[in-house]
Protein backbone atom coordinates (compact mmCIF):
# COMPACT_ATOMS: atom_id res chain seq x y z
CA UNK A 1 33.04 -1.62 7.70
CA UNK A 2 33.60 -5.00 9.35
CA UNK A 3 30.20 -6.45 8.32
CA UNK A 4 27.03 -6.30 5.84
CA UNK A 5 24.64 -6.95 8.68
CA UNK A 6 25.41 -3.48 9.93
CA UNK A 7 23.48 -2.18 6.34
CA UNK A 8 19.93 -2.08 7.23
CA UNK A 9 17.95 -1.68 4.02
CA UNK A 10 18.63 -2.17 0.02
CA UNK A 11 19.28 2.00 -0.38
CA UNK A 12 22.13 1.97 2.09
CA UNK A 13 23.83 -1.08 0.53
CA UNK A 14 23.84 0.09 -2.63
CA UNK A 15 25.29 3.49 -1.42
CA UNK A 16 28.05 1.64 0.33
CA UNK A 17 28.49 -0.38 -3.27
CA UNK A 18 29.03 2.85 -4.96
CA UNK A 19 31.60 4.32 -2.01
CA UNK A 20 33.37 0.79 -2.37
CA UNK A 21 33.76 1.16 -6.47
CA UNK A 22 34.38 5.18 -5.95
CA UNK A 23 36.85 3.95 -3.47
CA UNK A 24 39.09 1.15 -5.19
CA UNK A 25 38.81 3.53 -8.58
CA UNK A 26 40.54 6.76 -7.06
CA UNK A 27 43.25 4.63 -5.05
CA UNK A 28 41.75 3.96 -1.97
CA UNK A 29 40.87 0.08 -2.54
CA UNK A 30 38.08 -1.66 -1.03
CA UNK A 31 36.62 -5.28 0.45
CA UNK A 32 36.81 -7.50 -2.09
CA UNK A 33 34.65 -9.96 -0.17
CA UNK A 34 31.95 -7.06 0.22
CA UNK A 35 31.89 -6.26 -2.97
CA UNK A 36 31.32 -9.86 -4.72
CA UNK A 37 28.55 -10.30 -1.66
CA UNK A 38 26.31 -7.28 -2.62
CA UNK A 39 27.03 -7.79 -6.58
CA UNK A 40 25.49 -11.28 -5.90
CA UNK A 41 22.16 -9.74 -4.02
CA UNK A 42 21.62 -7.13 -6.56
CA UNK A 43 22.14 -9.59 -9.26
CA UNK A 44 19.89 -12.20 -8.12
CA UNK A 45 17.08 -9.57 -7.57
CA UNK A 46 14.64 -9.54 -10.49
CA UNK A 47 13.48 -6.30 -9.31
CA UNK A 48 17.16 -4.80 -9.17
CA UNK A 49 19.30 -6.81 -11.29
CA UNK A 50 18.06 -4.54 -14.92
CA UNK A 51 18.99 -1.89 -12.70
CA UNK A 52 22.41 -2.61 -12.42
CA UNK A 53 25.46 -1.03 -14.57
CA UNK A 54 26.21 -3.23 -17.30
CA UNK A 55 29.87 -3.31 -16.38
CA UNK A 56 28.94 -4.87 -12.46
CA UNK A 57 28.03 -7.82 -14.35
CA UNK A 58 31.07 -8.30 -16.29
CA UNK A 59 33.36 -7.87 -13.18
CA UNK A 60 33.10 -10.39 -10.94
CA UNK A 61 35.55 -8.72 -8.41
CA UNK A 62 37.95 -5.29 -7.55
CA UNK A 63 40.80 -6.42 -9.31
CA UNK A 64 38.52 -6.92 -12.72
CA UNK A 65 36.87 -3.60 -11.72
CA UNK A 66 40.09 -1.48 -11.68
CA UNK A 67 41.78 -2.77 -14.65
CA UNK A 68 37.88 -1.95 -16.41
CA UNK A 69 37.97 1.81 -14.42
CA UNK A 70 41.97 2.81 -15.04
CA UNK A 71 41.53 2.59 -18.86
CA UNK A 72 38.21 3.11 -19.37
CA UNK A 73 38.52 6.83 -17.39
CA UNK A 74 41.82 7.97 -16.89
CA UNK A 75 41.23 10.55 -13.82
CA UNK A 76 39.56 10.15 -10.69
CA UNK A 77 37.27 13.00 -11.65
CA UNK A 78 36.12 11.14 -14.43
CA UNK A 79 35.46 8.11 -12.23
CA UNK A 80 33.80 9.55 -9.40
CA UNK A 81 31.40 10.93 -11.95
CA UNK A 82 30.89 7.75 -13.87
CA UNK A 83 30.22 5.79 -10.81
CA UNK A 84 27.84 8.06 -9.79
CA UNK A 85 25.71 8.61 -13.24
CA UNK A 86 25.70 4.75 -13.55
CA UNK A 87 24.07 3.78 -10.08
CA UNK A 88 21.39 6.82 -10.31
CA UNK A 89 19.11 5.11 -11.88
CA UNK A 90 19.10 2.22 -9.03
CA UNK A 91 19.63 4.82 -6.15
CA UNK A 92 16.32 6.21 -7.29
CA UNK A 93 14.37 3.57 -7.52
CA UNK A 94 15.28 2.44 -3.84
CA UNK A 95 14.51 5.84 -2.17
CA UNK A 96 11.42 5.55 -4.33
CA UNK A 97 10.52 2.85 -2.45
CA UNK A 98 8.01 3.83 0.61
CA UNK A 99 8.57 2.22 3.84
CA UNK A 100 4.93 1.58 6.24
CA UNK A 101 5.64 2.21 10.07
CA UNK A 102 4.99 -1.77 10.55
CA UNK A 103 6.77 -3.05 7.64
CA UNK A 104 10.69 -3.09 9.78
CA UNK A 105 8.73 -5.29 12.54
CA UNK A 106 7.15 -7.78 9.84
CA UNK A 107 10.52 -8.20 8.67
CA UNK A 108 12.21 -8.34 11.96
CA UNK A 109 9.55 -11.48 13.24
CA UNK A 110 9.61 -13.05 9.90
CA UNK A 111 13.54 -12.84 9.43
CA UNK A 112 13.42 -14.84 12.91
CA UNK A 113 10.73 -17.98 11.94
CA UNK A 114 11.12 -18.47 8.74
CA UNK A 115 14.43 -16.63 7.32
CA UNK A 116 14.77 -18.61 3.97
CA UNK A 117 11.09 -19.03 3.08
CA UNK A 118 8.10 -16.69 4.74
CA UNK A 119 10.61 -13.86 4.81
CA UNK A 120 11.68 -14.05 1.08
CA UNK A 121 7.89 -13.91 0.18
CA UNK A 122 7.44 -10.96 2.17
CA UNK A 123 10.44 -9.25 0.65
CA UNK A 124 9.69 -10.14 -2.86
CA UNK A 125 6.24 -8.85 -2.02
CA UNK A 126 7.64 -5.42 -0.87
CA UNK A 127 9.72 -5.37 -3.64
CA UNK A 128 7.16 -5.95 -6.51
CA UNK A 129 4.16 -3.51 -4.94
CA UNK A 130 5.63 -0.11 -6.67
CA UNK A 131 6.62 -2.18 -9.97
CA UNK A 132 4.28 -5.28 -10.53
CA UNK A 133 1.17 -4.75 -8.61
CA UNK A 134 -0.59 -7.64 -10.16
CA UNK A 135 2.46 -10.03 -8.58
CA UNK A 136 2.27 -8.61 -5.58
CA UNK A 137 -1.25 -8.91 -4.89
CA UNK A 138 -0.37 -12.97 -6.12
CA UNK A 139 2.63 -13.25 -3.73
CA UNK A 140 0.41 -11.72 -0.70
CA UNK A 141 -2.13 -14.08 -0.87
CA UNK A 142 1.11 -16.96 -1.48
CA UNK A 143 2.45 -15.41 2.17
CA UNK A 144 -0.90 -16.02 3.93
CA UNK A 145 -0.75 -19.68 2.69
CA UNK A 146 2.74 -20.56 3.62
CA UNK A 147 2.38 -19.01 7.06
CA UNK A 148 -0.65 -20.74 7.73
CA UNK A 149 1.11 -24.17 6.27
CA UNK A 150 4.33 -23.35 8.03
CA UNK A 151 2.33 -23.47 11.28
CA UNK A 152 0.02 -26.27 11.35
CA UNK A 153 2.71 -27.82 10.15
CA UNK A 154 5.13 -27.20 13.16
CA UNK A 155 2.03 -28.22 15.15
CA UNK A 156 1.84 -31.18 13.39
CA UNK A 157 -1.78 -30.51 12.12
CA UNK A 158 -2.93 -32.72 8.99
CA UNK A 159 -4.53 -31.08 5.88
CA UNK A 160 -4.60 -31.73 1.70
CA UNK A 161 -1.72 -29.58 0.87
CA UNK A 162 -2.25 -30.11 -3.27
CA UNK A 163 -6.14 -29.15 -2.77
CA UNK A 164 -6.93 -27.37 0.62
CA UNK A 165 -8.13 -23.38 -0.44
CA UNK A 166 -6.71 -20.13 1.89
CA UNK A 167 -10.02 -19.75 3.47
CA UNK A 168 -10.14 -23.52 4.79
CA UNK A 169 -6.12 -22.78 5.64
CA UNK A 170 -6.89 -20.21 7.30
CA UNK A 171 -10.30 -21.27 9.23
CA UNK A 172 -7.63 -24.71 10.06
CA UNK A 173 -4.90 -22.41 11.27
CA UNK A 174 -7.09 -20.01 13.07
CA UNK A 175 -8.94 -22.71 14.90
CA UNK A 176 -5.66 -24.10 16.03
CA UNK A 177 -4.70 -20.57 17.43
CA UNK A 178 -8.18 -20.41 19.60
CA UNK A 179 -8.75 -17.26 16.73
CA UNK A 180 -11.90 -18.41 15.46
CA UNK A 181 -14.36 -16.23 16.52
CA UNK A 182 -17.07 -19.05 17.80
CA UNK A 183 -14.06 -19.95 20.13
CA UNK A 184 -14.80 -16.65 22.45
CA UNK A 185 -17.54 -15.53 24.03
CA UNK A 186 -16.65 -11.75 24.00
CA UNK A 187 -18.72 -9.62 21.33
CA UNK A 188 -15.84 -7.35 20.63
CA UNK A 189 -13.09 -10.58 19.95
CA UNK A 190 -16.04 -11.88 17.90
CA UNK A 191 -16.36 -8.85 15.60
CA UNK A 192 -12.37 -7.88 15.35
CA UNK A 193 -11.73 -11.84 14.76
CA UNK A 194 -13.82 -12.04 12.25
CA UNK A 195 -12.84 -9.12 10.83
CA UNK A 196 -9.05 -11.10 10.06
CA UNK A 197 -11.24 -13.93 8.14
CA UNK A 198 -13.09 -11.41 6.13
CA UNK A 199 -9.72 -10.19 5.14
CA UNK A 200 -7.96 -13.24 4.37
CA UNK A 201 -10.69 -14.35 2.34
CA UNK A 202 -10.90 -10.58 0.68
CA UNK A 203 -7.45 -11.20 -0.59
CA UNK A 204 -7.90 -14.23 -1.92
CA UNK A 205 -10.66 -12.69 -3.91
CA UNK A 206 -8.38 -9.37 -4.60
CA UNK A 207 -5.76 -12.13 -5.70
CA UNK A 208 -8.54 -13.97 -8.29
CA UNK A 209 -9.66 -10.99 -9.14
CA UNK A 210 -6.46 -8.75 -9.76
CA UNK A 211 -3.70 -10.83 -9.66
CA UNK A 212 -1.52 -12.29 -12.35
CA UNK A 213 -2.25 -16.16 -11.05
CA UNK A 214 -5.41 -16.68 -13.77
CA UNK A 215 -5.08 -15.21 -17.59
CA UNK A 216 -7.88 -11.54 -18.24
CA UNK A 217 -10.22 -11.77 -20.85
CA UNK A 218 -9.44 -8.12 -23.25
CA UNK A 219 -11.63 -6.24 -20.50
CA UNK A 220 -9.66 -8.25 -17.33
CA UNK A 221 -9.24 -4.94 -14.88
CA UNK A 222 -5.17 -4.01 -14.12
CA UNK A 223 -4.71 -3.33 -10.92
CA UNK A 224 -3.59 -0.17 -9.36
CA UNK A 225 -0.53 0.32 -7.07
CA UNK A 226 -2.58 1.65 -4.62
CA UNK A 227 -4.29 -2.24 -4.65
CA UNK A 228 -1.11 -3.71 -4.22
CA UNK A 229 -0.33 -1.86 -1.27
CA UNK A 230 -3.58 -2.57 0.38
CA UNK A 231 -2.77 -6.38 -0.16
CA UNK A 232 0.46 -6.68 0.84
CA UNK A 233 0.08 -4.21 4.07
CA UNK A 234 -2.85 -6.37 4.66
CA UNK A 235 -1.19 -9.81 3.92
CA UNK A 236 1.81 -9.16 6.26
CA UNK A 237 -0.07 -7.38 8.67
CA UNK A 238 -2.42 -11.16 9.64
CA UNK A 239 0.89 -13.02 8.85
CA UNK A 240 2.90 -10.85 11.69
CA UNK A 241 -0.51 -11.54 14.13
CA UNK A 242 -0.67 -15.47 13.24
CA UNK A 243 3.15 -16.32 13.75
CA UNK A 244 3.36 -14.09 17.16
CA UNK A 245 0.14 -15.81 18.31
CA UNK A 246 1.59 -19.19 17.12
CA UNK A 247 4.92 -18.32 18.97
CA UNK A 248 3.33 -17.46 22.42
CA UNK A 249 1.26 -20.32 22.88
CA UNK A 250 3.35 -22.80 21.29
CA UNK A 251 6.07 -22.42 23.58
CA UNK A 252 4.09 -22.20 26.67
């Protein structure tokens, strides 16, 4: 394989990880460069990096790997089989992970305006649904805010950054959009408009309510996967609809 971008999701490049190590431990050698790369990501993942076999850490490249593999296992056998048992428990938490029909073109739009910000919320909030709903239903409500911000910003809209709440955000942004619904005549752009503020400020009430941004008293209520889901599906669903409205018309 010539490049990483050619790996499309987290189960695929750790299954080319574990090919690489099976690879460079039974003779066959492997991309250096590819290997230090992906050790990094999985590393710097909260979500993934307790997953990892203890020995990835410890070898920071091939050359460390094989002199680790050779003595530690001396036939390829014993290798193959090692490699394998010691990436299971990551392997199955990845295809544990369940993929929505819209969640590859969130990514794709958000990968494109915002790579190093919006985008990282939006994976970390894919990433923590299944394990830490309570910080997922936070991070949701932090990707309505930073898309909103991102885009009055680029439209050089003023607001109080330190005290301005999601629902005036989002009333701010939407206005700016012609999304409010008192900006269209139209009873059915009325209702489904309105509908998308009665969300955003529903998850900022899921988010006060469930989330792990404010301390629960001994009867605070834990929230469910199933509520994480909702929020972030929700979350990335207006985020997707703001930026691609916010693309069209700004570059008309």
């Amino acid at each position: 394989m010539d490049s990483l971008d050619d790996l499309k999701s987290d189960h695929e490049r750790v299954e080319y990880l574990q090919n690489l190590l099976v690879s460079t431990a039974t003779g066959g050698g492997g991309n250096d460069l590819h290997y230090q790369e992906l050790r990094r990501l999985f590393l710097n993942n909260p979500n993934t990096n307790e997953l990892m076999p203890k020995w990835v850490r410890t070898n920071r490249n091939l050359d460390q790997f094989w002199y680790f593999i050779k003595f530690a296992y001396p036939t390829y056998a014993q290798r193959r089989h090692f490699i394998w048992q010691e990436f299971n428990r990551l392997i199955e938490y990845l295809e544990s992970k369940e993929t929505h029909p819209g969640e590859q073109s969130i990514r794709k739009t958000l990968e494109k305006f915002d790579p190093e910000g919006i985008n990282i919320i939006w994976t970390k909030a894919l990433e923590r649904k299944g394990r830490d709903p309570e910080g997922a239903i936070t991070i949701s409500r932090t990707l309505l805010e930073s898309t909103c911000k991102y885009i009055l910003d680029e439209r050089g809209i003023q607001y109080d950054s330190d005290k301005i709440k999601l629902p005036e955000l989002y009333r701010k942004t939407a206005e700016e959009l012609n999304l409010a619904p008192d900006q269209h005549q139209e009873s059915i752009f009325k209702q489904i408009l309105g509908g998308c503020s009665s969300v955003v400020n529903g998850l900022g009430s899921l988010r006060n309510k469930l989330g792990d941004a404010h301390g629960a008293g001994k009867k605070g209520v834990k929230p469910k996967e199933r509520h994480a889901e909702l929020a972030v599906n929700l979350a990335g669903s207006m985020a997707l609809f703001l930026i691609e409205t916010h693309n069209e018309s700004f570059t008309k």
